[in-house]
N, C-alpha and C. Protein backbone atom coordinates (compact mmCIF):
# COMPACT_ATOMS: atom_id res chain seq x y z
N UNK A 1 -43.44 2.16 54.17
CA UNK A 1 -42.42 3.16 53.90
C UNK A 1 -41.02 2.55 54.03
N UNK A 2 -40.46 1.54 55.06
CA UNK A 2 -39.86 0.90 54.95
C UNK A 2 -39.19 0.32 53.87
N UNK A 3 -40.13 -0.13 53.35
CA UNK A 3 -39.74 -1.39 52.40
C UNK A 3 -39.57 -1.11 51.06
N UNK A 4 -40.15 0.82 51.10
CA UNK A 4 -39.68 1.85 49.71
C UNK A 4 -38.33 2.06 50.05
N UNK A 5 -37.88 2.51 51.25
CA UNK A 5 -36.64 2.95 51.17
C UNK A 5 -35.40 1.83 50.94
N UNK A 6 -35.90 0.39 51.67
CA UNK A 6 -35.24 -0.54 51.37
C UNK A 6 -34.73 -0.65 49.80
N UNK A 7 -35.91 -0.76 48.95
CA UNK A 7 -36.06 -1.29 47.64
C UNK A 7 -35.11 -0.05 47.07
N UNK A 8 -34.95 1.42 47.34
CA UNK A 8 -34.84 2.39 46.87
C UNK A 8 -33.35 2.22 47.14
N UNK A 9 -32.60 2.24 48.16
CA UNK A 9 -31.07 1.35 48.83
C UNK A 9 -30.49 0.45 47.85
N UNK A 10 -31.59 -0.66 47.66
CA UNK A 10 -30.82 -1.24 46.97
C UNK A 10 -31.01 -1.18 45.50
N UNK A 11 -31.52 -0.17 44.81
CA UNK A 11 -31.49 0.59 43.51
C UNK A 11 -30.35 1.04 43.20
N UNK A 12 -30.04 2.04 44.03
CA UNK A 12 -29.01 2.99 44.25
C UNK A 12 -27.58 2.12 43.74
N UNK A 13 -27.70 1.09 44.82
CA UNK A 13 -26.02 0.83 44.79
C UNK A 13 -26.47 -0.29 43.82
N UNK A 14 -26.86 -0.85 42.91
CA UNK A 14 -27.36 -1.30 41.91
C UNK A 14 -27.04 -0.29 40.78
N UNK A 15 -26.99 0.83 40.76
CA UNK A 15 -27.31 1.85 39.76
C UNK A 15 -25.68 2.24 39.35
N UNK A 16 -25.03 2.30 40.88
CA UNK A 16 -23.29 2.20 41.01
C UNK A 16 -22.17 1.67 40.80
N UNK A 17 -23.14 0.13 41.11
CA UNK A 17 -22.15 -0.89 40.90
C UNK A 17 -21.96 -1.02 39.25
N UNK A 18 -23.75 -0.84 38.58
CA UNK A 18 -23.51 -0.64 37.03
C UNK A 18 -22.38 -0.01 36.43
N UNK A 19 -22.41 1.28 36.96
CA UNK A 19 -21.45 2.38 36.45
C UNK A 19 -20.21 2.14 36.98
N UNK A 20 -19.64 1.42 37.63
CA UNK A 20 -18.33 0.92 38.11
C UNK A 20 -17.72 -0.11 37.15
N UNK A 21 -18.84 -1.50 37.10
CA UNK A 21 -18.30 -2.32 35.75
C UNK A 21 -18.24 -1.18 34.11
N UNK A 22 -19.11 -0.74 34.00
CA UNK A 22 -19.08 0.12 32.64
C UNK A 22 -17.37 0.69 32.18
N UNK A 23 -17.31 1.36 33.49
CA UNK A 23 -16.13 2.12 33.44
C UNK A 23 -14.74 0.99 33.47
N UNK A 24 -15.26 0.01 34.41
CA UNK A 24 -13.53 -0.83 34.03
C UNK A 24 -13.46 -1.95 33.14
N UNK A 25 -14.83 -1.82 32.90
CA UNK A 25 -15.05 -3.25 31.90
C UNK A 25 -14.30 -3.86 30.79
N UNK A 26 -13.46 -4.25 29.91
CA UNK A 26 -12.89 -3.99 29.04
C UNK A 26 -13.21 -4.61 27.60
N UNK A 27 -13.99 -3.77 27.18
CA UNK A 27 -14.91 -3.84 26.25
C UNK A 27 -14.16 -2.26 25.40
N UNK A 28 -14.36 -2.14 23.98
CA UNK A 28 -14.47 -0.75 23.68
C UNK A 28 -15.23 0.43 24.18
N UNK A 29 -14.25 1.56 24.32
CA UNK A 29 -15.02 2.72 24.84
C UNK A 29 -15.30 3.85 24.06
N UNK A 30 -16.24 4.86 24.04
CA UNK A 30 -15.59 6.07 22.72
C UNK A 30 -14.71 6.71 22.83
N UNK A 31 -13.40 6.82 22.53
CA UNK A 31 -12.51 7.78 22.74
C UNK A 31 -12.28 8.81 23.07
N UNK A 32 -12.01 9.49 24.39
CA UNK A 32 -11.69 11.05 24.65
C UNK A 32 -12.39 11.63 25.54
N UNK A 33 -13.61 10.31 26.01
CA UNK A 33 -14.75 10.82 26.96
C UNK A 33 -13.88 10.58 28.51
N UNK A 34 -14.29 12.11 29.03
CA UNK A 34 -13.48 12.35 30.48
C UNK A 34 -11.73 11.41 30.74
N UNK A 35 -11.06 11.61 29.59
CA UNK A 35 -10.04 11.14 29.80
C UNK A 35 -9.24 11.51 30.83
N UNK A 36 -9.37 12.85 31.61
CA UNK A 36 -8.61 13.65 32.32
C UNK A 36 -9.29 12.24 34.03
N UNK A 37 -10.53 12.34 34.17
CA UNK A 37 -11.35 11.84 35.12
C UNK A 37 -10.70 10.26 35.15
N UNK A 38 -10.24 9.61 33.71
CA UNK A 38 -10.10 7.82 33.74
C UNK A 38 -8.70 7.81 34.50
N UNK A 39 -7.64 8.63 33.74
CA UNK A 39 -6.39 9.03 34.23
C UNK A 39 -6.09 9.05 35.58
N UNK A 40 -7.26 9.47 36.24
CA UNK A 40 -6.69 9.76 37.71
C UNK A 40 -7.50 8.38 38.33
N UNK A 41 -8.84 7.96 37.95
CA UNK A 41 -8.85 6.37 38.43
C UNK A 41 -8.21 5.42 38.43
N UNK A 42 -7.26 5.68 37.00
CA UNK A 42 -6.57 4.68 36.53
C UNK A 42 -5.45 4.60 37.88
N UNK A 43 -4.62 5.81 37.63
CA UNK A 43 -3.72 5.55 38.54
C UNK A 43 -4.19 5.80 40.16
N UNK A 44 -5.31 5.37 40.59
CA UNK A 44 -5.63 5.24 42.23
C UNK A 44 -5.89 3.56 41.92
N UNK A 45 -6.05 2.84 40.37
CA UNK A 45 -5.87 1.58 41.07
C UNK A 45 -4.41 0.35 41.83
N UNK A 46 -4.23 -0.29 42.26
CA UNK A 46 -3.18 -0.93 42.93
C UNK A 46 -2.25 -1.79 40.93
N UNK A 47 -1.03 -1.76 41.55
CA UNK A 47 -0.35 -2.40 40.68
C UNK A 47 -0.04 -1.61 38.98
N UNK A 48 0.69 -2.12 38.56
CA UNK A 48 1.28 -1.28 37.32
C UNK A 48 0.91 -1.67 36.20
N UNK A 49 0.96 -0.58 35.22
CA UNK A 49 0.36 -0.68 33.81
C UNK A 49 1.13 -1.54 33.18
N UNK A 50 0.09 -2.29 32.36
CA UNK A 50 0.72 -3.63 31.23
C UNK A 50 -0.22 -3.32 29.94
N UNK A 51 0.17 -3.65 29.06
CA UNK A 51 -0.85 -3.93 27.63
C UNK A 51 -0.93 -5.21 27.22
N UNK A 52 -1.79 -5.61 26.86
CA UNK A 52 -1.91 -7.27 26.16
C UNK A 52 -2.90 -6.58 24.86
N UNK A 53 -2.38 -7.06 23.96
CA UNK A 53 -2.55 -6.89 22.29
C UNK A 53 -3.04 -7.94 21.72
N UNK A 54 -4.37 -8.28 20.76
CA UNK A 54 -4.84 -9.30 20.35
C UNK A 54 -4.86 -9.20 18.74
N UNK A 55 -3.97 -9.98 17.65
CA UNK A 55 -4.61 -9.41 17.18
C UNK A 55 -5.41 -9.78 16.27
N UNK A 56 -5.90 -11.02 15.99
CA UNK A 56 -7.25 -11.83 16.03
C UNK A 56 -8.22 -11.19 16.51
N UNK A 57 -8.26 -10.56 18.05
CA UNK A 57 -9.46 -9.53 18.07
C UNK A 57 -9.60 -7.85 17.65
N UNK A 58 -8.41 -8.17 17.29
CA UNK A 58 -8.05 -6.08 16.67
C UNK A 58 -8.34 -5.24 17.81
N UNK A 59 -7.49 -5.84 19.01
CA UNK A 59 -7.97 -4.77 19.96
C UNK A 59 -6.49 -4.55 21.02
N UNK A 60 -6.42 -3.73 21.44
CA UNK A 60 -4.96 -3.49 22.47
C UNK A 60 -6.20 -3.52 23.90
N UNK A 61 -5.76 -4.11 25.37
CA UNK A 61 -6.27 -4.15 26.02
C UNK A 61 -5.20 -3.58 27.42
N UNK A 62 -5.66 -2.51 28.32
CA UNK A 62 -4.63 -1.60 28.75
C UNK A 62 -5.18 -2.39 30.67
N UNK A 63 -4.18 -2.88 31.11
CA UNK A 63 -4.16 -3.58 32.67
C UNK A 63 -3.46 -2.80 33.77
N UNK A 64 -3.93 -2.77 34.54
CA UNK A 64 -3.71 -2.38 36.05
C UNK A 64 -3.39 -3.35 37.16
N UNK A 65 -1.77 -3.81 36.80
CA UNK A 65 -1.58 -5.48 37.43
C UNK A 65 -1.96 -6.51 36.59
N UNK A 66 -3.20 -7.07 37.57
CA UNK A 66 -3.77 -8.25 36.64
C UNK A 66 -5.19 -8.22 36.23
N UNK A 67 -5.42 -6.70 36.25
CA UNK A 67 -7.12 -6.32 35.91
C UNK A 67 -6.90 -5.70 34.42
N UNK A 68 -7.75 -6.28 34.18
CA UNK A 68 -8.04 -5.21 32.58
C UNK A 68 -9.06 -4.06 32.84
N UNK A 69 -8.92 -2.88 32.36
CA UNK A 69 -9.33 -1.95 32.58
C UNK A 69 -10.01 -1.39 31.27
N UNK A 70 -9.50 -1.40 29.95
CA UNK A 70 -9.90 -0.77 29.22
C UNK A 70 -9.77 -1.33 27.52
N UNK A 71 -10.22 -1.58 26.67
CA UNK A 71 -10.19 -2.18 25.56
C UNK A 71 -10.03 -1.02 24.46
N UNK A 72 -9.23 -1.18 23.75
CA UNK A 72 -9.04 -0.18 22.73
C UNK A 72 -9.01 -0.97 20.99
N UNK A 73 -9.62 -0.54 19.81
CA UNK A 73 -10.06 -0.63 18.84
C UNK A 73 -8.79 -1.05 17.95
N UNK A 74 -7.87 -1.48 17.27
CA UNK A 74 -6.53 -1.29 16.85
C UNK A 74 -6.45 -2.12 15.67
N UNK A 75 -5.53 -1.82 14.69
CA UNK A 75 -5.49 -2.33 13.47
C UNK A 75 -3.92 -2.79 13.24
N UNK A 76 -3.16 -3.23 12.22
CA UNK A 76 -2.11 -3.89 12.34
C UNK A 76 -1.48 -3.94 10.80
N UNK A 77 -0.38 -4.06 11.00
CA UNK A 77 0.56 -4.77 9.43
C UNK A 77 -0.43 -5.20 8.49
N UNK A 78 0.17 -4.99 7.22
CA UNK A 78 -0.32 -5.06 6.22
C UNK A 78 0.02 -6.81 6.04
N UNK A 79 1.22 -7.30 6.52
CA UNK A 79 1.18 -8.97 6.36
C UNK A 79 0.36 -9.47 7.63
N UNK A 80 -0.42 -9.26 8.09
CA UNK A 80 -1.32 -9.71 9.12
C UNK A 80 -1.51 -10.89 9.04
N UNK A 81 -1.97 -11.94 8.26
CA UNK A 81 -2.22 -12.74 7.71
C UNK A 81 -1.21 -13.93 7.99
N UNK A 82 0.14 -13.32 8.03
CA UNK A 82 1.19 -14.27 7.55
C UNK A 82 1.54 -14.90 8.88
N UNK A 83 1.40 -13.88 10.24
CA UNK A 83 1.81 -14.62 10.96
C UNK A 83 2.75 -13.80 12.13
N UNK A 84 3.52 -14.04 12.67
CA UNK A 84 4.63 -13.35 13.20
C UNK A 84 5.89 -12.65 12.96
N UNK A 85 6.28 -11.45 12.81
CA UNK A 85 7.23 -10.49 12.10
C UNK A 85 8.32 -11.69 12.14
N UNK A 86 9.10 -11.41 10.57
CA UNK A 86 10.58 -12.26 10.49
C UNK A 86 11.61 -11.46 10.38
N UNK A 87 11.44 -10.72 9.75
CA UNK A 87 12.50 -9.31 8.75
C UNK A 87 11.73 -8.31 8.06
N UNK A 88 12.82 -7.78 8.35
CA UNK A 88 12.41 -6.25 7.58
C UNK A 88 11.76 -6.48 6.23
N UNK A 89 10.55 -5.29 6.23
CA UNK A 89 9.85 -5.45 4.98
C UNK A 89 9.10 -6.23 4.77
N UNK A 90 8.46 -7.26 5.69
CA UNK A 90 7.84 -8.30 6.03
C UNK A 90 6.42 -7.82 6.04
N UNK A 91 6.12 -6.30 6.55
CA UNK A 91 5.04 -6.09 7.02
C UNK A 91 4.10 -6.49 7.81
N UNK A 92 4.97 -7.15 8.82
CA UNK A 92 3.93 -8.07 9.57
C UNK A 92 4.15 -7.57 11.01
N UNK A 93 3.09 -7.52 11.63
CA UNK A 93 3.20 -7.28 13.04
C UNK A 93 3.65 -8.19 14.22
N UNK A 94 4.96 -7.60 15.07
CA UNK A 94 5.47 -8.79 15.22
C UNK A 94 4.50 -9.48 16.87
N UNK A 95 4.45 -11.08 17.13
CA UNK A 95 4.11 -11.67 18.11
C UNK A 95 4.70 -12.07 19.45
N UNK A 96 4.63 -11.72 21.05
CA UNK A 96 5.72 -11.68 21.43
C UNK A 96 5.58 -11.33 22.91
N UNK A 97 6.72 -11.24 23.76
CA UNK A 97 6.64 -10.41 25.17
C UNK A 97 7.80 -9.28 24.52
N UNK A 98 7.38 -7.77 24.67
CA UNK A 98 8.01 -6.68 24.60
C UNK A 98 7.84 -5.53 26.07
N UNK A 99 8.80 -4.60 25.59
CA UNK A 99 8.44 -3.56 26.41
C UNK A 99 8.40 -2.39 25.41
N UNK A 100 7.92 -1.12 25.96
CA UNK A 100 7.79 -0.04 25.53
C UNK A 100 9.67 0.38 25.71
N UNK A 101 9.84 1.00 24.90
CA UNK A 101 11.24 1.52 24.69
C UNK A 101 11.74 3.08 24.17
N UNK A 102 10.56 3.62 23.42
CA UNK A 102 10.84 4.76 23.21
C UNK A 102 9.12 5.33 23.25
N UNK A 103 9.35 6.94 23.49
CA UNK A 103 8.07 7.76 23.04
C UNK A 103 8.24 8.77 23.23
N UNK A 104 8.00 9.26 21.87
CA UNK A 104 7.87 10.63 20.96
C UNK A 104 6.57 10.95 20.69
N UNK A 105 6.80 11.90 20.65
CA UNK A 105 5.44 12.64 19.27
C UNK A 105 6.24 12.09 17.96
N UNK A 106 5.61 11.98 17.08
CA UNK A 106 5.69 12.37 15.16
C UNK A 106 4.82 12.80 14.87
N UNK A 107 5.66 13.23 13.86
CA UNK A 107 4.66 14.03 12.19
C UNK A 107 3.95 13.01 11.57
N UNK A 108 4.35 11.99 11.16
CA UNK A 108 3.73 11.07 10.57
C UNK A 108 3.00 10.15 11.51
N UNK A 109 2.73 9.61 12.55
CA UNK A 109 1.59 8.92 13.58
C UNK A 109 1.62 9.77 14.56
N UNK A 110 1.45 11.09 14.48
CA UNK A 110 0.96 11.62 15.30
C UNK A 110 1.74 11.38 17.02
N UNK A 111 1.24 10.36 17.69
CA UNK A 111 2.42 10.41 18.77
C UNK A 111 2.70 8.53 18.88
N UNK A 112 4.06 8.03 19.14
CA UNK A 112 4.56 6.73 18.87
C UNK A 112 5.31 6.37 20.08
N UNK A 113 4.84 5.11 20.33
CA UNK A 113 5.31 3.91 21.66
C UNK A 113 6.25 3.05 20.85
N UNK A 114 7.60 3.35 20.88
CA UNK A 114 8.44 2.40 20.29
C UNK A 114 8.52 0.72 21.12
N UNK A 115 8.35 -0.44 20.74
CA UNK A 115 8.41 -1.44 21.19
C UNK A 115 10.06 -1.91 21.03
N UNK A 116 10.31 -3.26 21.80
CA UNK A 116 11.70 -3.61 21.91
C UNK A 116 11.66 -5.19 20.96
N UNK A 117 10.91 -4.36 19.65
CA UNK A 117 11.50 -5.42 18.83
C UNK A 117 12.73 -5.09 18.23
N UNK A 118 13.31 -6.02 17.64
CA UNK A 118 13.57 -7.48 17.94
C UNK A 118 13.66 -8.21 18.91
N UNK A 119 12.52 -8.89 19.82
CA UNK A 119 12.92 -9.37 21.11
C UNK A 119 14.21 -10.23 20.84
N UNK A 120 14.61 -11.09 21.86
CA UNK A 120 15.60 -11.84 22.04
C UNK A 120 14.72 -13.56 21.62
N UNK A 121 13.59 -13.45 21.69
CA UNK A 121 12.96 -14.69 20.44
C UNK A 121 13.18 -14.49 18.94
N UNK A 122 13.06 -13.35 18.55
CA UNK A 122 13.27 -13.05 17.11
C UNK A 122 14.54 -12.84 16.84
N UNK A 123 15.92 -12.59 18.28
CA UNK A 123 17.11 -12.60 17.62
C UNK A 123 17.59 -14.43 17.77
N UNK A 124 17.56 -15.19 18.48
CA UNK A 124 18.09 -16.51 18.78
C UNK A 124 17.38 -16.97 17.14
N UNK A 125 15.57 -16.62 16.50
CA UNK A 125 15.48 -17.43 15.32
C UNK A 125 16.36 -16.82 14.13
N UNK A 126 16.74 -15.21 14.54
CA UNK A 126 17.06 -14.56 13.38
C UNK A 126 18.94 -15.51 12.92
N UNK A 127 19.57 -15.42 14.48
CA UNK A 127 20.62 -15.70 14.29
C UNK A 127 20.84 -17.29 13.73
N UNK A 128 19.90 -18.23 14.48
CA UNK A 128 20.13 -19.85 13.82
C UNK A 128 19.97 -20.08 12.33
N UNK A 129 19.03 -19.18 11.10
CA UNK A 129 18.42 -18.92 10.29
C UNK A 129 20.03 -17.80 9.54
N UNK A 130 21.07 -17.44 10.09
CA UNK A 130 21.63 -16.71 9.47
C UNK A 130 21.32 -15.08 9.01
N UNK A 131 20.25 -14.46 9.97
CA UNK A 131 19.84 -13.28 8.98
C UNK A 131 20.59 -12.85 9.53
N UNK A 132 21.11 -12.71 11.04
CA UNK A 132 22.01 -11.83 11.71
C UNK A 132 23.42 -12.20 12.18
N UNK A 133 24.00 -11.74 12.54
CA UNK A 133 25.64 -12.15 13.10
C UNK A 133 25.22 -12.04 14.19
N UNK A 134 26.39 -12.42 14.52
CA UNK A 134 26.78 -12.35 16.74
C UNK A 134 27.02 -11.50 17.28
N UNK A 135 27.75 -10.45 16.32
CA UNK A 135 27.83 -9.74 17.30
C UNK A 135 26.40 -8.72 17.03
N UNK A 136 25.64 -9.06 16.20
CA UNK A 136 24.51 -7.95 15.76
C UNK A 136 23.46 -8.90 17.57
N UNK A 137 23.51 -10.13 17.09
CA UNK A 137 22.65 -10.77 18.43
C UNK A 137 22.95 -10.61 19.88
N UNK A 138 24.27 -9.94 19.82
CA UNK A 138 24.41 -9.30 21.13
C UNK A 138 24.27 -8.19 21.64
N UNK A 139 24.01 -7.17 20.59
CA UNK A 139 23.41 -6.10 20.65
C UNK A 139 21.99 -6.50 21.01
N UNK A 140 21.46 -7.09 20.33
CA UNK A 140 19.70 -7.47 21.21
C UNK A 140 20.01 -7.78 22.46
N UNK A 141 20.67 -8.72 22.96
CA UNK A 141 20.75 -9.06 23.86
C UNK A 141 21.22 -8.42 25.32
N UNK A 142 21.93 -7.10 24.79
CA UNK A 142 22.77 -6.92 25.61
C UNK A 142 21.38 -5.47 25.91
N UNK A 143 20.66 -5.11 24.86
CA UNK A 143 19.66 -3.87 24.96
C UNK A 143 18.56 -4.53 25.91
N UNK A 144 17.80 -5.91 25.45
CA UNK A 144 17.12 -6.43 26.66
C UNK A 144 17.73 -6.26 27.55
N UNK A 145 18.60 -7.19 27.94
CA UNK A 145 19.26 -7.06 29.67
C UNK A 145 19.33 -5.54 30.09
N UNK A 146 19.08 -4.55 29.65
CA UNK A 146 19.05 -2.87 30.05
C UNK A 146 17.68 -2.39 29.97
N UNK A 147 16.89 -2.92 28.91
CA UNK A 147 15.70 -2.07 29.20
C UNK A 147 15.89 -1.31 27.97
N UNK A 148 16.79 -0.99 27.58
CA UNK A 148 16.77 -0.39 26.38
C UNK A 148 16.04 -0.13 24.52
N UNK A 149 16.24 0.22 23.91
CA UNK A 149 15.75 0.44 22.19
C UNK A 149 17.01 -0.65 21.51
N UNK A 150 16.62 -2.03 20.87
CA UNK A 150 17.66 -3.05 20.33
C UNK A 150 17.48 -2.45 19.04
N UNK A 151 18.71 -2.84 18.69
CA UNK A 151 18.80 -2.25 17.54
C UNK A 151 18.00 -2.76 16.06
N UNK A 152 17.41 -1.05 15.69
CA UNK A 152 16.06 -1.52 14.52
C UNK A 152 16.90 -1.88 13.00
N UNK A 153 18.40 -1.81 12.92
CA UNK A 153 18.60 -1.70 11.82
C UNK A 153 19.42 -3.14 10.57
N UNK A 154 18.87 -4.08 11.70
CA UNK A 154 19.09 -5.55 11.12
C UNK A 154 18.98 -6.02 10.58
N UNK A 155 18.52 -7.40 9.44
CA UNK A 155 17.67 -7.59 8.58
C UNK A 155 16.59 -7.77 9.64
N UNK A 156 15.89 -8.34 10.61
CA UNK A 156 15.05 -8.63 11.45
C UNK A 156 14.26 -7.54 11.07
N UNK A 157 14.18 -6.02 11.12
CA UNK A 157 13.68 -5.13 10.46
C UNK A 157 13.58 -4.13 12.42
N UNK A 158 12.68 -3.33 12.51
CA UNK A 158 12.55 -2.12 13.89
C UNK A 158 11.87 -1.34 13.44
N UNK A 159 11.27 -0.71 14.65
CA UNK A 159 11.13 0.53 14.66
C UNK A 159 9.28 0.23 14.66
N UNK A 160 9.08 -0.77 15.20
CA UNK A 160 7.54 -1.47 15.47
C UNK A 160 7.00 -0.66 16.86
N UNK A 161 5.88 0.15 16.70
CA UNK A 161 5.26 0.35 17.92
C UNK A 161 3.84 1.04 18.07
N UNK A 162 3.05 1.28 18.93
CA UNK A 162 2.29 1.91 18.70
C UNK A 162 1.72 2.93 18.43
N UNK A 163 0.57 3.35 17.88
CA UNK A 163 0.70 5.13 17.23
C UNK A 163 -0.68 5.04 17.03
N UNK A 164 -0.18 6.70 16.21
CA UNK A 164 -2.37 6.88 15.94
C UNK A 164 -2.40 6.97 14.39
N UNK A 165 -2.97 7.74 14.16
CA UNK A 165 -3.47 7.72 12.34
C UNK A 165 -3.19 8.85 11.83
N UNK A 166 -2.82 9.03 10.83
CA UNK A 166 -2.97 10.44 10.21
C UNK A 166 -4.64 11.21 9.96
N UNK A 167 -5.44 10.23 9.92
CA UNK A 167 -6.48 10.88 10.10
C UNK A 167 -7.32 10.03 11.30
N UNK A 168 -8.01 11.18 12.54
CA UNK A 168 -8.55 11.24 13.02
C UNK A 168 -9.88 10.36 13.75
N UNK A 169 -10.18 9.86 12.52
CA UNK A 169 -11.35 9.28 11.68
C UNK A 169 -11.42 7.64 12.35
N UNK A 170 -12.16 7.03 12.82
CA UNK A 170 -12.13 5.80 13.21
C UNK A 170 -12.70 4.83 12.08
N UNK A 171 -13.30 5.21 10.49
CA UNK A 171 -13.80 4.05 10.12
C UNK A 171 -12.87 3.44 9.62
N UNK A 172 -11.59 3.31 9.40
CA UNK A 172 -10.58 1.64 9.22
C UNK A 172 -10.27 1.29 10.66
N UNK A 173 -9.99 1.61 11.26
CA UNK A 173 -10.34 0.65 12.82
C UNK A 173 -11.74 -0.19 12.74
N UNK A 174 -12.61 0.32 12.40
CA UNK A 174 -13.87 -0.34 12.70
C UNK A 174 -13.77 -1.13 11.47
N UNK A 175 -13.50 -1.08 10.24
CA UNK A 175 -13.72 -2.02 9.18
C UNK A 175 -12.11 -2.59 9.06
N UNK A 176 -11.60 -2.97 10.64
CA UNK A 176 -10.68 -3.75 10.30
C UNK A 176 -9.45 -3.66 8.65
N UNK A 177 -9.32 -2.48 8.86
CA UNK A 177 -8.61 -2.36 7.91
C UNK A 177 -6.47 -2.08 7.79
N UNK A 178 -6.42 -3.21 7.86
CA UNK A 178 -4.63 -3.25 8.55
C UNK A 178 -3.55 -2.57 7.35
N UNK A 179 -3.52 -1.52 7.88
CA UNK A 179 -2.77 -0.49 6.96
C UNK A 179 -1.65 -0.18 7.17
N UNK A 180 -0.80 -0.72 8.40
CA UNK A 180 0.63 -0.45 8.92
C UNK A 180 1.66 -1.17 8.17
N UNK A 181 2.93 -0.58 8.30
CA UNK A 181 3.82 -1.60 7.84
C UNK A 181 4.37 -2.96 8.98
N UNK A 182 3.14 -2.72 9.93
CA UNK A 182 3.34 -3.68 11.19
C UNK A 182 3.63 -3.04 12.44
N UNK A 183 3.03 -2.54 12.35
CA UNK A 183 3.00 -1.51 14.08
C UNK A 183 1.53 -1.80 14.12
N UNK A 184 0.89 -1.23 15.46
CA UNK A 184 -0.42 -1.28 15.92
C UNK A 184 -0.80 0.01 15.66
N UNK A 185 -1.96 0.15 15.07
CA UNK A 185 -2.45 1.62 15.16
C UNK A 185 -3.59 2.00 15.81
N UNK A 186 -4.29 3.07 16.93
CA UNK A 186 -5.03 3.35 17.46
C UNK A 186 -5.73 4.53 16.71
N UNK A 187 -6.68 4.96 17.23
CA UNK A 187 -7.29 6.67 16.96
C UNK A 187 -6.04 7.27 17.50
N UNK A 188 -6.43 8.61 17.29
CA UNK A 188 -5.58 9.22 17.97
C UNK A 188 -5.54 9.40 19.46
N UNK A 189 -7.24 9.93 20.17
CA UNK A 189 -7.82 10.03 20.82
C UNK A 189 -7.42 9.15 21.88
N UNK A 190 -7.45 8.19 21.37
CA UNK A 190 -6.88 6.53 22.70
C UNK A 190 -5.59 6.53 22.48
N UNK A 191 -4.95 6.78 21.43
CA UNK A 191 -3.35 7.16 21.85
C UNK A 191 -3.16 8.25 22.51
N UNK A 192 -3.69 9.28 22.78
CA UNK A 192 -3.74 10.45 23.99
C UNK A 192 -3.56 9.22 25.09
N UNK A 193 -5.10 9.15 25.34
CA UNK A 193 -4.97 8.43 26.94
C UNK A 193 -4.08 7.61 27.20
N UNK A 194 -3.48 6.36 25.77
CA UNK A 194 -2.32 5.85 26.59
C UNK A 194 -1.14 6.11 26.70
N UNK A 195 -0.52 7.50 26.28
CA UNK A 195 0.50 7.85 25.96
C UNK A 195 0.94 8.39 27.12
N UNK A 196 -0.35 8.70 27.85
CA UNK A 196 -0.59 9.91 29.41
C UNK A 196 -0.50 9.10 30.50
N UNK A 197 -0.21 7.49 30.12
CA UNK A 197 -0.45 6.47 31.18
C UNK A 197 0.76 5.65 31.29
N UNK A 198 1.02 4.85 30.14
CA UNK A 198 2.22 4.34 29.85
C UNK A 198 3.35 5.11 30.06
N UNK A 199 4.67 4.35 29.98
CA UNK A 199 6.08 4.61 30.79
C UNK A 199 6.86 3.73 30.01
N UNK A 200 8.29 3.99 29.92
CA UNK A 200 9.47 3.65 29.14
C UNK A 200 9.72 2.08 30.09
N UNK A 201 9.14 1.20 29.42
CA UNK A 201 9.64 -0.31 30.71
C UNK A 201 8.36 -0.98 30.26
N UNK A 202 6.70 0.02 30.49
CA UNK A 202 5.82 -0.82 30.23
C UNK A 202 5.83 -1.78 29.55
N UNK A 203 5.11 -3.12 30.09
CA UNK A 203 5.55 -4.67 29.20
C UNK A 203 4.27 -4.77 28.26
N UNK A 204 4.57 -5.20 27.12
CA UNK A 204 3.43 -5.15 26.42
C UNK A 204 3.72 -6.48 25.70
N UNK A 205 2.42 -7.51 25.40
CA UNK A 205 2.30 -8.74 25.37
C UNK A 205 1.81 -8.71 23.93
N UNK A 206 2.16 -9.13 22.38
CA UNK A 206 1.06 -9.51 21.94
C UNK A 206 1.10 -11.17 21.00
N UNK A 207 -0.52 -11.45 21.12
CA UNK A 207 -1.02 -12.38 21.00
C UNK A 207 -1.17 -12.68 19.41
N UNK A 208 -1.60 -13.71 18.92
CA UNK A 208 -1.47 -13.91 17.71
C UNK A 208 -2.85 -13.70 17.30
């Protein structure tokens, strides 16, 4: 009888520990399941929300410090291909260290994480390259050093961030289908949860 209850002990927390990696694992999840329940784990873990963005793997990945917590499905610019945003109309999603800078709802993506592009990498290439003036590069510069929204209306191009879809529907996420003019796009569903998590500062990383 012993050696049932033993075996049965260590089932249990076997059965827990499963459901502990499941939940922080960061792998894709289905969208919308007990979001209210992740929300409040999320924030009982230690250290502050970050995003790291891949987008070679088409996925936004949402951190707690230096843990990854959650993997989300995401699609990108229509110049995907090309490389790292240059200028406006480029369609390309830009590559980079950003922060979150603005968030709204819209009509058109549903609800939007404005990023702080043009970083201050894309203004030092914009300005050596001539797309911008000095005093336009000190406006980037001077919006980083604050934390602020740099200005989207440069040739460099703005107004890059994350959002959801007009429809609902996850099959162009899943068939990789990059339909933005270079923003990241989620379901909607996972733009709920990170919209309910994220904060005006959050640093968001992405990768090439």
């Amino acid at each position: 009888m012993a050696v049932f209850w033993k075996y049965l002990s260590f089932f249990v927390r076997f059965i827990v520990a499963l459901a502990a990696v499941a939940v922080l694992a960061p792998v894709p999840d289905d969208p919308g399941t007990n979001t209210a329940a992740f929300i409040s784990l999320f924030s009982s873990l230690p250290g502050d929300p970050a995003i790291v963005i891949w987008k070679s793997h088409y996925s936004l990945t949402l951190y707690k410090g230096d843990i990854p917590i959650k993997t989300y499905p995401a699609v990108f610019g229509k110049g995907f291909a090309e490389g790292d945003k240059e200028r406006i109309g480029d369609r390309r999603t830009p590559e980079g260290d950003f922060y979150i800078c603005t968030m709204n709802h819209s009509k058109r993506f549903y609800k939007f994480m404005g990023l702080s592009y043009p970083s201050l990498k894309h203004a030092e290439r914009g300005l050596r390259k001539g797309m911008i003036s000095v005093r336009e590069y000190s406006e980037i510069q001077r919006s980083a050093a604050e934390g602020k929204q740099p200005p989207w209306e440069t040739r460099l191009g703005g107004a890059v961030g994350i959002h959801g879809r007009l429809q609902g529907d996850r099959a162009a996420l899943a068939a990789k289908d990059n339909w933005t003019d270079g923003c990241i796009a989620l379901a909607n569903t996972d733009v709920d949860e990170l919209f309910s998590i994220v904060s005006l500062g959050t640093p968001v990383t992405i990768l090439p």
